[in-house]
Protein backbone atom coordinates (compact mmCIF):
# COMPACT_ATOMS: atom_id res chain seq x y z
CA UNK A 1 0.32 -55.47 -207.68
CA UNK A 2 -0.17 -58.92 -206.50
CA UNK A 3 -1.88 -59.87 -203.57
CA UNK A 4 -0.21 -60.86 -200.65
CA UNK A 5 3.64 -60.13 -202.02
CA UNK A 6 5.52 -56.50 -201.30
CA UNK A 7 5.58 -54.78 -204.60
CA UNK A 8 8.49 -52.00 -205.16
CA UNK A 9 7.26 -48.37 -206.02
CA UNK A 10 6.30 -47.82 -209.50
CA UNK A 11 8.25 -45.08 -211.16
CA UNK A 12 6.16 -42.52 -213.54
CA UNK A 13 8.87 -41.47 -215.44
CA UNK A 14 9.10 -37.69 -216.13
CA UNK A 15 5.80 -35.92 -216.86
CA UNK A 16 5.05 -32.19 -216.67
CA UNK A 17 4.35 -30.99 -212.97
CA UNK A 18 1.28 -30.00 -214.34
CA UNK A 19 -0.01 -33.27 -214.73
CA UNK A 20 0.35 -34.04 -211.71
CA UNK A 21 -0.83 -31.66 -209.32
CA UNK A 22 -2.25 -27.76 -209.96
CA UNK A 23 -0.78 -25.28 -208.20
CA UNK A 24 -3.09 -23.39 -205.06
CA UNK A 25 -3.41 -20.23 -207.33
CA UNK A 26 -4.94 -22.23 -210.22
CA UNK A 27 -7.27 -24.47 -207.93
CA UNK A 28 -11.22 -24.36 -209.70
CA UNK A 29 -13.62 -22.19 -207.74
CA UNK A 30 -16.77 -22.94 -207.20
CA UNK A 31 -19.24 -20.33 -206.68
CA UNK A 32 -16.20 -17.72 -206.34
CA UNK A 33 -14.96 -19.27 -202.95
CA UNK A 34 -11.65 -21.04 -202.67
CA UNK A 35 -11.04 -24.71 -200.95
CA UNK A 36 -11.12 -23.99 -196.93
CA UNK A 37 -7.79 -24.94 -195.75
CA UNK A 38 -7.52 -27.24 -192.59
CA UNK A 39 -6.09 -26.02 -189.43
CA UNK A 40 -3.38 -27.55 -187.02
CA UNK A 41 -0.08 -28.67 -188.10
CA UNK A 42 0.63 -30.68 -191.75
CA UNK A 43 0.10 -34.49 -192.03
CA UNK A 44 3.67 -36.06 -192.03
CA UNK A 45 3.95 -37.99 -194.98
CA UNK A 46 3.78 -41.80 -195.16
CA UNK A 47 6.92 -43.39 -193.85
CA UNK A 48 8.72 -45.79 -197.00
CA UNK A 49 10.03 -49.43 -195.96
CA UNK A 50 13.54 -49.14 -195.34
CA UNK A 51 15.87 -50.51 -198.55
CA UNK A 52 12.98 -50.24 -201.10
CA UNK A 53 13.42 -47.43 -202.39
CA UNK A 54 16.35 -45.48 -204.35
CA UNK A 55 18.80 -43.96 -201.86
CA UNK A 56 17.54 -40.22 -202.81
CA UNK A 57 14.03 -41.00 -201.38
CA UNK A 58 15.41 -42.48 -197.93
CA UNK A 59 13.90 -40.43 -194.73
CA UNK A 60 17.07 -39.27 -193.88
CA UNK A 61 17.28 -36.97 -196.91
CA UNK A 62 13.83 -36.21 -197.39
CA UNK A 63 11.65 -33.03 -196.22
CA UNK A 64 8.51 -32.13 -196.19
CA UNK A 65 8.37 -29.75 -199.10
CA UNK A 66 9.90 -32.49 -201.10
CA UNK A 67 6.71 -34.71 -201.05
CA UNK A 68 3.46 -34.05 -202.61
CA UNK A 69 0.37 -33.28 -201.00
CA UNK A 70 -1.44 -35.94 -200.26
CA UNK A 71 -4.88 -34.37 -201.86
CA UNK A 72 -3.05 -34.37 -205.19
CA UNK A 73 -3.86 -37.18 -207.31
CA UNK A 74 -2.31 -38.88 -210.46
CA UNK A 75 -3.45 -37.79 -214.17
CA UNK A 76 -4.52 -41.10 -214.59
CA UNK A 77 -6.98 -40.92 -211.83
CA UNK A 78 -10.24 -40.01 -213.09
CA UNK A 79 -12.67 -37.88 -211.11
CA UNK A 80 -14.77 -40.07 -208.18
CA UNK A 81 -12.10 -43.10 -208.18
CA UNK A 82 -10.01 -43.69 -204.93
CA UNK A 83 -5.99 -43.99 -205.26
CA UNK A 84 -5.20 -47.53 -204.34
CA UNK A 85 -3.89 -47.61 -200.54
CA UNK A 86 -0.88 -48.86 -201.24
CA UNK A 87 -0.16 -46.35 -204.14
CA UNK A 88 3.03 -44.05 -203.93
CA UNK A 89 3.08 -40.80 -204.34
CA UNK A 90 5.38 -39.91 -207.43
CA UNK A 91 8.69 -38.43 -206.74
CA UNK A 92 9.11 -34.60 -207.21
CA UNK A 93 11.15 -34.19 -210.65
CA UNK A 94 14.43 -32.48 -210.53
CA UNK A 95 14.35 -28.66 -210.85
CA UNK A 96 10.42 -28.71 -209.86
CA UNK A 97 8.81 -25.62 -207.74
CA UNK A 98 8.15 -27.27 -204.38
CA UNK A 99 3.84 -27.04 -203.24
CA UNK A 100 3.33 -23.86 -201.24
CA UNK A 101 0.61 -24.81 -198.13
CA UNK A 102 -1.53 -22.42 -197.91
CA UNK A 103 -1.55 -20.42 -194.13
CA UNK A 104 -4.06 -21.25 -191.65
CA UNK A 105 -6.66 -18.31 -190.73
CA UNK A 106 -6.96 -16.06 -187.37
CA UNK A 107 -7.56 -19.23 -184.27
CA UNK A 108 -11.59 -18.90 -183.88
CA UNK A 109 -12.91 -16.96 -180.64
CA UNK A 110 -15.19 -18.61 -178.52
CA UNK A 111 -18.24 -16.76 -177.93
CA UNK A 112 -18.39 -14.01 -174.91
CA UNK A 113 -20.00 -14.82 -171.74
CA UNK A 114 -23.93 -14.21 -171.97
CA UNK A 115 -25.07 -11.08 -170.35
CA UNK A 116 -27.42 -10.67 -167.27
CA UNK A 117 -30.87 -10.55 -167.15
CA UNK A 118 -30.54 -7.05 -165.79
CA UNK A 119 -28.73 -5.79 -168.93
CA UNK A 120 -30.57 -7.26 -171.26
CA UNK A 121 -33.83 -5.86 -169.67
CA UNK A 122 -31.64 -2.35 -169.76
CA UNK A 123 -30.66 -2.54 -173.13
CA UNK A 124 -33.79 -3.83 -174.53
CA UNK A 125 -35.86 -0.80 -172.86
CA UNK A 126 -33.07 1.82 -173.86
CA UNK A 127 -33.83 0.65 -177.42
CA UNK A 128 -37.54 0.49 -177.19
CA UNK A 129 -37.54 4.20 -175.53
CA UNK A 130 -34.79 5.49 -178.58
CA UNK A 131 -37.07 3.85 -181.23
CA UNK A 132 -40.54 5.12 -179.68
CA UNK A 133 -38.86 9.23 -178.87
CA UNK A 134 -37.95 9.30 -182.95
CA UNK A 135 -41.39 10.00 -183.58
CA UNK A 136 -42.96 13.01 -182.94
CA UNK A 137 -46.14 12.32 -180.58
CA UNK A 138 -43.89 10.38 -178.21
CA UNK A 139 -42.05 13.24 -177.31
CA UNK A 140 -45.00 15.21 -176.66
CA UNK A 141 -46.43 12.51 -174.49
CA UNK A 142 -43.62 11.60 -172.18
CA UNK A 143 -43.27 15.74 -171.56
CA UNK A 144 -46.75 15.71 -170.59
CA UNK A 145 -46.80 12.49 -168.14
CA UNK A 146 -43.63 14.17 -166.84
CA UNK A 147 -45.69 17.11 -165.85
CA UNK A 148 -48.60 15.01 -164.59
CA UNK A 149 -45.75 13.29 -162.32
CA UNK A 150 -44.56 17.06 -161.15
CA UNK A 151 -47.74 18.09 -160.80
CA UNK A 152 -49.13 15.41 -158.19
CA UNK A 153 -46.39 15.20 -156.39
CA UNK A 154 -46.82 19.27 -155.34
CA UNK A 155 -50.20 19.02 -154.69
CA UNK A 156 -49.68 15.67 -152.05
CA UNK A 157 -47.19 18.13 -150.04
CA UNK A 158 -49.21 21.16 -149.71
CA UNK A 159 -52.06 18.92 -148.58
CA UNK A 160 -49.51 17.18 -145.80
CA UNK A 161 -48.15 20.86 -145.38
CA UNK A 162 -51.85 21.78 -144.55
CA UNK A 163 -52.87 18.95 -142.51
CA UNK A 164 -49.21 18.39 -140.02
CA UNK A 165 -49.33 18.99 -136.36
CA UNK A 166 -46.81 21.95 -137.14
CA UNK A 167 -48.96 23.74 -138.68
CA UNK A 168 -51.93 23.80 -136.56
CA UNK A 169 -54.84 23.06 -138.97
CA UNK A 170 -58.13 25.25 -137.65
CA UNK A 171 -59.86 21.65 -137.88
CA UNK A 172 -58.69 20.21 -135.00
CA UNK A 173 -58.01 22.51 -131.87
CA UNK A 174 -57.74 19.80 -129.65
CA UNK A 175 -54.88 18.47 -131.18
CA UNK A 176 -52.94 21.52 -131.50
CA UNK A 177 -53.22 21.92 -128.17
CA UNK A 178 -52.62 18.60 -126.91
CA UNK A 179 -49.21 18.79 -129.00
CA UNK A 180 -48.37 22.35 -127.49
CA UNK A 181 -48.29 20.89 -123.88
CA UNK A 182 -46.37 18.04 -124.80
CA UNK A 183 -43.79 20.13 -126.61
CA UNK A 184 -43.82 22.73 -124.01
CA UNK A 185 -41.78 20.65 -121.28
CA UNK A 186 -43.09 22.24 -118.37
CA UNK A 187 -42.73 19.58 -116.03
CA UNK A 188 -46.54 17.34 -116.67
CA UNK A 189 -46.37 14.16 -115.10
CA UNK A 190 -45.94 11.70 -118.20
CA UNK A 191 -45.27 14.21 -121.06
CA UNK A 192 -41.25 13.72 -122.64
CA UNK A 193 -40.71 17.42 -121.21
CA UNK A 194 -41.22 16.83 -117.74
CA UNK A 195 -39.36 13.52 -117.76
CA UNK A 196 -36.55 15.41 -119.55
CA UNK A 197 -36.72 18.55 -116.73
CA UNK A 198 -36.63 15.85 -114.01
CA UNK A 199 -33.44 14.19 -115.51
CA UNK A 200 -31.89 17.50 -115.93
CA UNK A 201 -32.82 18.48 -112.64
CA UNK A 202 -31.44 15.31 -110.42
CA UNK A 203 -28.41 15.91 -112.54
CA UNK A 204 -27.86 19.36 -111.18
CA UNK A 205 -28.71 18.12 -107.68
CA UNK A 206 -26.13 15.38 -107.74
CA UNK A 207 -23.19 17.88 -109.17
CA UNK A 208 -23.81 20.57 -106.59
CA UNK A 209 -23.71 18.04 -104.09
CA UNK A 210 -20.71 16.65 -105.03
CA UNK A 211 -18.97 19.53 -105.49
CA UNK A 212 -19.54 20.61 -102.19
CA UNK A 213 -19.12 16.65 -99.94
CA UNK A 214 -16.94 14.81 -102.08
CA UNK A 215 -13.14 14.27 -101.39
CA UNK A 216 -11.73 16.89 -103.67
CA UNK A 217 -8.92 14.08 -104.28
CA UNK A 218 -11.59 10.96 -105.43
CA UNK A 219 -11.77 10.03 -109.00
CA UNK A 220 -15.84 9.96 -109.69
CA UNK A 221 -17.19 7.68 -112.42
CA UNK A 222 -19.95 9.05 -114.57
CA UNK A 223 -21.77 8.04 -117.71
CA UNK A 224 -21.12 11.27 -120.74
CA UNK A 225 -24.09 13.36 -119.80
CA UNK A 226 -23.23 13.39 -115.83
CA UNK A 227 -19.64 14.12 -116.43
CA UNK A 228 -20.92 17.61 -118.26
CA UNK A 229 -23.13 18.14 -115.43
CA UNK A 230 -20.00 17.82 -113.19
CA UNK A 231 -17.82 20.13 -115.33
CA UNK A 232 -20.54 22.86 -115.29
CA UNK A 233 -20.07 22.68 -111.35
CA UNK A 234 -16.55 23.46 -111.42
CA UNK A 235 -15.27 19.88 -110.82
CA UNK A 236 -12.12 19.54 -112.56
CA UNK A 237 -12.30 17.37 -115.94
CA UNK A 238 -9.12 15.16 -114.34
CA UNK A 239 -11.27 13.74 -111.90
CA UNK A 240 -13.50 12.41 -113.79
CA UNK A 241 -13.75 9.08 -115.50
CA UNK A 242 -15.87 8.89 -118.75
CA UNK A 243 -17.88 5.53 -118.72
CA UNK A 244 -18.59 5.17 -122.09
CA UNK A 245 -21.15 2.50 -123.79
CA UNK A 246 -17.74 -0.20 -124.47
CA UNK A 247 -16.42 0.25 -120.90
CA UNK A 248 -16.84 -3.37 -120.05
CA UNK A 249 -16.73 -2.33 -116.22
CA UNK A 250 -16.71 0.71 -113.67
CA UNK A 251 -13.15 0.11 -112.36
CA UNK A 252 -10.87 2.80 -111.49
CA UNK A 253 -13.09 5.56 -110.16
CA UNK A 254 -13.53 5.96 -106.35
CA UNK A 255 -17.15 7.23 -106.57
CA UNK A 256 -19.67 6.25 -109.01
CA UNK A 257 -22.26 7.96 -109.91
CA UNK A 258 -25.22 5.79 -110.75
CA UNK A 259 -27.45 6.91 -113.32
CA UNK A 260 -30.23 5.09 -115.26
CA UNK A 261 -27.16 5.06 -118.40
CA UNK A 262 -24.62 3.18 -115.98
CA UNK A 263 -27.56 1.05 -114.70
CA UNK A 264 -28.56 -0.31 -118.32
CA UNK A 265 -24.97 -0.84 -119.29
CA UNK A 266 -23.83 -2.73 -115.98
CA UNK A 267 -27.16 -3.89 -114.69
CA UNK A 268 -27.48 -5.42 -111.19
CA UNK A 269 -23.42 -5.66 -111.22
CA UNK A 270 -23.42 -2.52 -110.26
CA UNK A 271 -24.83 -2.53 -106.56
CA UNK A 272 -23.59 -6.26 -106.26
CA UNK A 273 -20.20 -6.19 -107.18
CA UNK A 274 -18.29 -2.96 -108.16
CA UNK A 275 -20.22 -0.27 -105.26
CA UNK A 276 -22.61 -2.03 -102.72
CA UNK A 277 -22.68 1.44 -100.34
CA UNK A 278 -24.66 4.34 -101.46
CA UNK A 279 -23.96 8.03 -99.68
CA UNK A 280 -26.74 10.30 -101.24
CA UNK A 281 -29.84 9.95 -104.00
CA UNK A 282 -31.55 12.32 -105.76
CA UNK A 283 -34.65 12.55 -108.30
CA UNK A 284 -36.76 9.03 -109.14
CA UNK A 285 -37.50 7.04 -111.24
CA UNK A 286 -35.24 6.73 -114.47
CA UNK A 287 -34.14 10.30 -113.11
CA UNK A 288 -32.94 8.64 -109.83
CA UNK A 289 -29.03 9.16 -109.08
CA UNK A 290 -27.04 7.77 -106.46
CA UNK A 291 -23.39 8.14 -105.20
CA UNK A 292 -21.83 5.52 -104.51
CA UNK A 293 -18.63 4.25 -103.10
CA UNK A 294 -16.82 1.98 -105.14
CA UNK A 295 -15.46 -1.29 -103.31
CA UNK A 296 -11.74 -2.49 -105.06
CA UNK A 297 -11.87 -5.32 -102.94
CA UNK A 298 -15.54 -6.42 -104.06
CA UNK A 299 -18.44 -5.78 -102.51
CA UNK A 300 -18.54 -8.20 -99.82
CA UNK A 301 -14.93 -6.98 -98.48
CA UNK A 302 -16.02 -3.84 -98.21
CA UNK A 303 -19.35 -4.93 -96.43
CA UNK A 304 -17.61 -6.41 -93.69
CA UNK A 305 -15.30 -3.77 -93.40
CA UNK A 306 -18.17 -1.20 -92.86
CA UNK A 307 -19.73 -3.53 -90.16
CA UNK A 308 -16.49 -3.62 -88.49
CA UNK A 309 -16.20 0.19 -88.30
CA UNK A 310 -19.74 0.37 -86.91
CA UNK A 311 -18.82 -1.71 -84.27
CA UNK A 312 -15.54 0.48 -83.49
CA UNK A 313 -17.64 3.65 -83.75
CA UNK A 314 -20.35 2.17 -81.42
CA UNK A 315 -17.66 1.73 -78.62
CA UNK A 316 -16.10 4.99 -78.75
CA UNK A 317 -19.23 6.71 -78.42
CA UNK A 318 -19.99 5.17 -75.30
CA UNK A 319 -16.65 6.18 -73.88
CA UNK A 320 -16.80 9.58 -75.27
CA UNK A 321 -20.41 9.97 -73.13
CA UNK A 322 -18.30 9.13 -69.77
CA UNK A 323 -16.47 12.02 -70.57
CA UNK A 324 -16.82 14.84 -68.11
CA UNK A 325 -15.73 17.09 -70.88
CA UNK A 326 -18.01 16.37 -73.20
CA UNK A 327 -21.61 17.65 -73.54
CA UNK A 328 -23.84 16.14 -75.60
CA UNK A 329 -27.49 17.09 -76.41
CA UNK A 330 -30.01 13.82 -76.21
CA UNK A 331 -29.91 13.18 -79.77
CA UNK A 332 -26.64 13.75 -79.99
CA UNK A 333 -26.06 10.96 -77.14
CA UNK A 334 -28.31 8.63 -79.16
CA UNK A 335 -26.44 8.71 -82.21
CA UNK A 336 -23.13 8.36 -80.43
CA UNK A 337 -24.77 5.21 -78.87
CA UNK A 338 -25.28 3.91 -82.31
CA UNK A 339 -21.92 4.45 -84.00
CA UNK A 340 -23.31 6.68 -86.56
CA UNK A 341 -20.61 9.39 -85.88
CA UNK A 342 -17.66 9.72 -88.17
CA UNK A 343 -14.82 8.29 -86.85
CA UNK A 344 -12.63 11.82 -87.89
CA UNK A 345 -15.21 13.68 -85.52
CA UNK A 346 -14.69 11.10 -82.78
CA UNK A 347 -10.98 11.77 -82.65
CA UNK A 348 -11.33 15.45 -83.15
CA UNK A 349 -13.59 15.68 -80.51
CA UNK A 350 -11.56 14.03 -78.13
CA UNK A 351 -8.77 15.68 -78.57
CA UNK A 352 -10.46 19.08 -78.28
CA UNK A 353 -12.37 17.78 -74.86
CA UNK A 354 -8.92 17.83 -73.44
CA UNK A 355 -7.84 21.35 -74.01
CA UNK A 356 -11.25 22.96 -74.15
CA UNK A 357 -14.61 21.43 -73.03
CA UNK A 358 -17.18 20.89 -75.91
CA UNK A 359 -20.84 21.04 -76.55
CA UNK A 360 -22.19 18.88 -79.02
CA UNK A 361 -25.30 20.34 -80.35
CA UNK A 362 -26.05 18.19 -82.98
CA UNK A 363 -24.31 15.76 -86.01
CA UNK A 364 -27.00 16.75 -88.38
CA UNK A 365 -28.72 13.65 -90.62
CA UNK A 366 -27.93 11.67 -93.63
CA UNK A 367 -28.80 12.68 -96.99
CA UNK A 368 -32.09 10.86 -98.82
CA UNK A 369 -30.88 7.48 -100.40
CA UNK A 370 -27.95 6.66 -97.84
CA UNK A 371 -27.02 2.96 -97.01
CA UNK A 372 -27.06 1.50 -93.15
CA UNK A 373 -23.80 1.79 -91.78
CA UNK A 374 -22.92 5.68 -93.67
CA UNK A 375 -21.86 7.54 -90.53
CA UNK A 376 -22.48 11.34 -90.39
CA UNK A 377 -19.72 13.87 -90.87
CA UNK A 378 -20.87 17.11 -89.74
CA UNK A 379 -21.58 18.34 -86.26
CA UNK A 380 -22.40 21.98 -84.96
CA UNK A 381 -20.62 22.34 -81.67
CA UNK A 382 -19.72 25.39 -79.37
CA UNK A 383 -17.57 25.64 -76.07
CA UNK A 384 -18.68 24.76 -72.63
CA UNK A 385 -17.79 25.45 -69.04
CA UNK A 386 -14.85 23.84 -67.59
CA UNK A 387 -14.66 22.51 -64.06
CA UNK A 388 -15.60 25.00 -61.16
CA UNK A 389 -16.54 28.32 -62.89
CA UNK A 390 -13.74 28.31 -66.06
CA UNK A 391 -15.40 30.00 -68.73
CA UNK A 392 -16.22 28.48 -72.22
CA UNK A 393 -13.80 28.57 -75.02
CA UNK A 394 -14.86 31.06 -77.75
CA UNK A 395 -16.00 30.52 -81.01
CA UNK A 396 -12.55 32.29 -82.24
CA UNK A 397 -10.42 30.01 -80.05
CA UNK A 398 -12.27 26.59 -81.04
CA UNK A 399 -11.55 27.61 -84.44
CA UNK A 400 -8.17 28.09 -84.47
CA UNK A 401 -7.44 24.39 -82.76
CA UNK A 402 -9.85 22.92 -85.51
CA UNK A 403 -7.75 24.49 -88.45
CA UNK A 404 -4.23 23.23 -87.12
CA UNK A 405 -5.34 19.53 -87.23
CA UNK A 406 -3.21 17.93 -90.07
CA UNK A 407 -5.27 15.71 -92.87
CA UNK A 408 -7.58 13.15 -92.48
CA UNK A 409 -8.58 15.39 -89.72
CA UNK A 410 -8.54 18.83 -90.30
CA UNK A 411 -12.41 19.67 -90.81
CA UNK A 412 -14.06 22.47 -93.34
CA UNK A 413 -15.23 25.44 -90.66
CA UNK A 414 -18.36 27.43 -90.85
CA UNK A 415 -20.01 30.18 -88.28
CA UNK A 416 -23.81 29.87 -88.18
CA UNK A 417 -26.24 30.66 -86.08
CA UNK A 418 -29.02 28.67 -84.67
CA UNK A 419 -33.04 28.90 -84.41
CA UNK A 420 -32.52 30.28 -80.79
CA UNK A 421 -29.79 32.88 -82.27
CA UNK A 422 -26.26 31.04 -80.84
CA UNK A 423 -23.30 31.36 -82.54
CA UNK A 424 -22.00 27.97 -82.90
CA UNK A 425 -19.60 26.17 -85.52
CA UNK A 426 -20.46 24.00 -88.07
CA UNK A 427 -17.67 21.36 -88.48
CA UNK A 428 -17.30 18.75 -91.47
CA UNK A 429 -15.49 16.14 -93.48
CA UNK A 430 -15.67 15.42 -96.90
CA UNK A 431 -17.66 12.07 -98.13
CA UNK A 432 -16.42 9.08 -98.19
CA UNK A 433 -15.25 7.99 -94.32
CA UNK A 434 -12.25 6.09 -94.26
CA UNK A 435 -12.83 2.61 -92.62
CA UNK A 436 -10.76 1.10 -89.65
CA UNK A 437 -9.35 4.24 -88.39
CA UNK A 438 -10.49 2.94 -84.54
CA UNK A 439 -9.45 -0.34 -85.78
CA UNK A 440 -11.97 -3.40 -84.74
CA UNK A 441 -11.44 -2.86 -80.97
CA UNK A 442 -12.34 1.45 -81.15
């Protein structure tokens, strides 16, 4: 070759394949292992100028399998020198067995993800425990601190068995006893039982009353445990409306019943805003229970309504009192004065005054826990003489005009006597009293 100038390949002439390259089955071992082989795809061959070779050699008609490896080197190549760069690899002779590559191995895994702390922890003691039960004296030792472990743990619960409240240890008397009265719920000022018998109690109260004052035709609003109270009084289930904890408000029912439950889950809303009038209360405390009307409009609506009605109710009675027909006892008079008469008994009584002169005994009082303004719906009335010597109506014939009146007006009757031993009538109407029947002028 001379520097600097493009020398054409060198032929070798023919030469035994063997000289030129050994086959991969008769490659030297050393140490019994064989030559690793490289992975990824085969090095291409060096690309020949074009035109300087013979025509057989051009890249058009040569493959891959036609040229030799590029490891193999020439027989004139001793061991540790380098091929010259520019050197050629020789041609394959004709009728040659092409090089067989050897295959590549199985792609190498990448290592698994490292395990937790937890499991190596887990599988480091299972192996410790496996290697240490093997032997003999382990096993005996781990059945005996399992034993031990039994062992303790009955002993701790006969001594808490001995020592609980239940069980009334002779040690401390005072104690036992102390925990019998609290237990025993009879009604002690302070003690869970009493509070309990109080709430229990008011509820009772309330249902009864109801049962017996309330419009059969209201819808009453009641927190879970007041609605069973109001079922075990015979009020139908389809009257009442279960306020449950996610009831965001009281709406719907006509009277509400408020208990310390409806107070904690509506707060001062309640009075405010959704029923400003209360009718009746019973019990105290966190037993306390009111009825109370519920306002639609809001509780300032109904407010002025109710002052309105007072003021209505305040005139008639005045009027009624300049009837000759009419006799009224003093506190009867007074409380016509005020306008604390039902506006249904007004009317009523008017109307009977016409046919049959009336005595007005008495319209009874509020319940406990009733707002100003509540009028009173009961009266106990009997006949009276007419003008001149016309006797009184009778008890039978007072009756019967009562019980043809046609709703909002037709009362509940009852006979009773008095402390002096009359027979008189007790007349009523159920709770709540419609507003503006007189209308704002009476």
């Amino acid at each position: 070759m001379v520097p600097g100038e493009a020398s054409p390949p060198v032929g070798l002439g023919h030469q035994p394949t063997g000289t030129l390259f050994v086959p991969y089955g008769e490659w030297a071992a050393t140490n019994d292992e064989r030559p690793l082989t490289p992975h990824g795809p085969p090095v291409p061959p060096p690309r020949e100028p074009a035109g300087d070779g013979p025509a057989e050699n051009s890249p058009a008609q040569t493959r891959p399998a036609d040229v030799t490896p590029a490891d193999a080197r020439p027989a004139d190549t001793g061991p540790g020198e380098a091929a010259p760069a520019d050197a050629v690899p020789p041609a394959r002779p004709p009728g040659a067995a092409p090089a067989t590559r050897p295959t590549g191995g199985p792609p190498v895994r990448r290592p698994a993800e490292e395990p937790s702390w937890g499991t190596v922890l887990a599988t480091t003691f299972r192996l410790w425990l496996h290697r240490r039960l093997e032997k003999p004296w382990w096993r005996v030792l781990a059945v005996l601190l399992v034993a031990a472990i039994v062992f303790g743990a009955g002993a701790v619960t006969i001594a808490l068995t001995r020592t609980s409240p239940a069980g009334g240890s002779a040690g401390s008397p005072a104690s036992g006893s102390a925990s019998s009265g609290r237990g025993s719920g009879t009604g002690v000022p302070g003690s869970s039982g009493g509070a309990l018998a109080s709430v229990t109690a008011a509820r009772k109260q309330v249902a009864a009353w109801v049962a017996q004052q309330v419009n059969p035709d209201e819808i009453i609003g009641c927190d879970p445990m007041m609605c069973a109270a109001l079922e075990a009084a015979h009020i139908q289930a389809n009257r009442l409306l279960m306020l449950g904890p996610s009831e965001p408000d009281p709406l719907g029912s006509e009277i509400l019943l408020d208990t310390a439950t409806l107070r904690s889950q509506f707060g001062g809303r309640l009075e405010s805003v959704y029923a400003p009038v209360s009718l009746a209360a019973f019990g105290s405390g966190a037993a306390r229970v009111e009825v109370r009307v519920s306002a639609p409009d809001g509780a300032q609506v109904y407010l002025a309504q109710l002052a309105d009605d007072v003021a209505a109710r305040k005139l008639a009675g005045a009027q009624m009192l300049r009837n000759a027909a009419i006799h009224a006892s003093p506190a009867a008079r007074r409380q016509l004065r005020a306008g604390h008469v039902d506006t249904r008994l007004l009317v009523t009584l008017v109307t009977m005054a016409h046919a049959h002169p009336v005595d007005i005994l008495s319209f009874g009082a509020n319940p406990a826990g009733a707002s100003p303004g509540v009028p009173l719906r009961s009266a106990e009335i009997a006949g009276a003489p007419g003008p001149g010597r016309t006797p009184a109506a009778s008890i039978q014939t007072l009756r019967g005009f009562l019980s043809a009146q046609q709703t909002p007006y037709r009362p509940s009757i009852v006979v009773v006597q008095t402390a002096s031993g009359r027979t008189v009538l007790r007349v009523g109407y159920p709770a709540p009293s419609p507003l503006g029947l007189l209308g704002t002028h009476g």
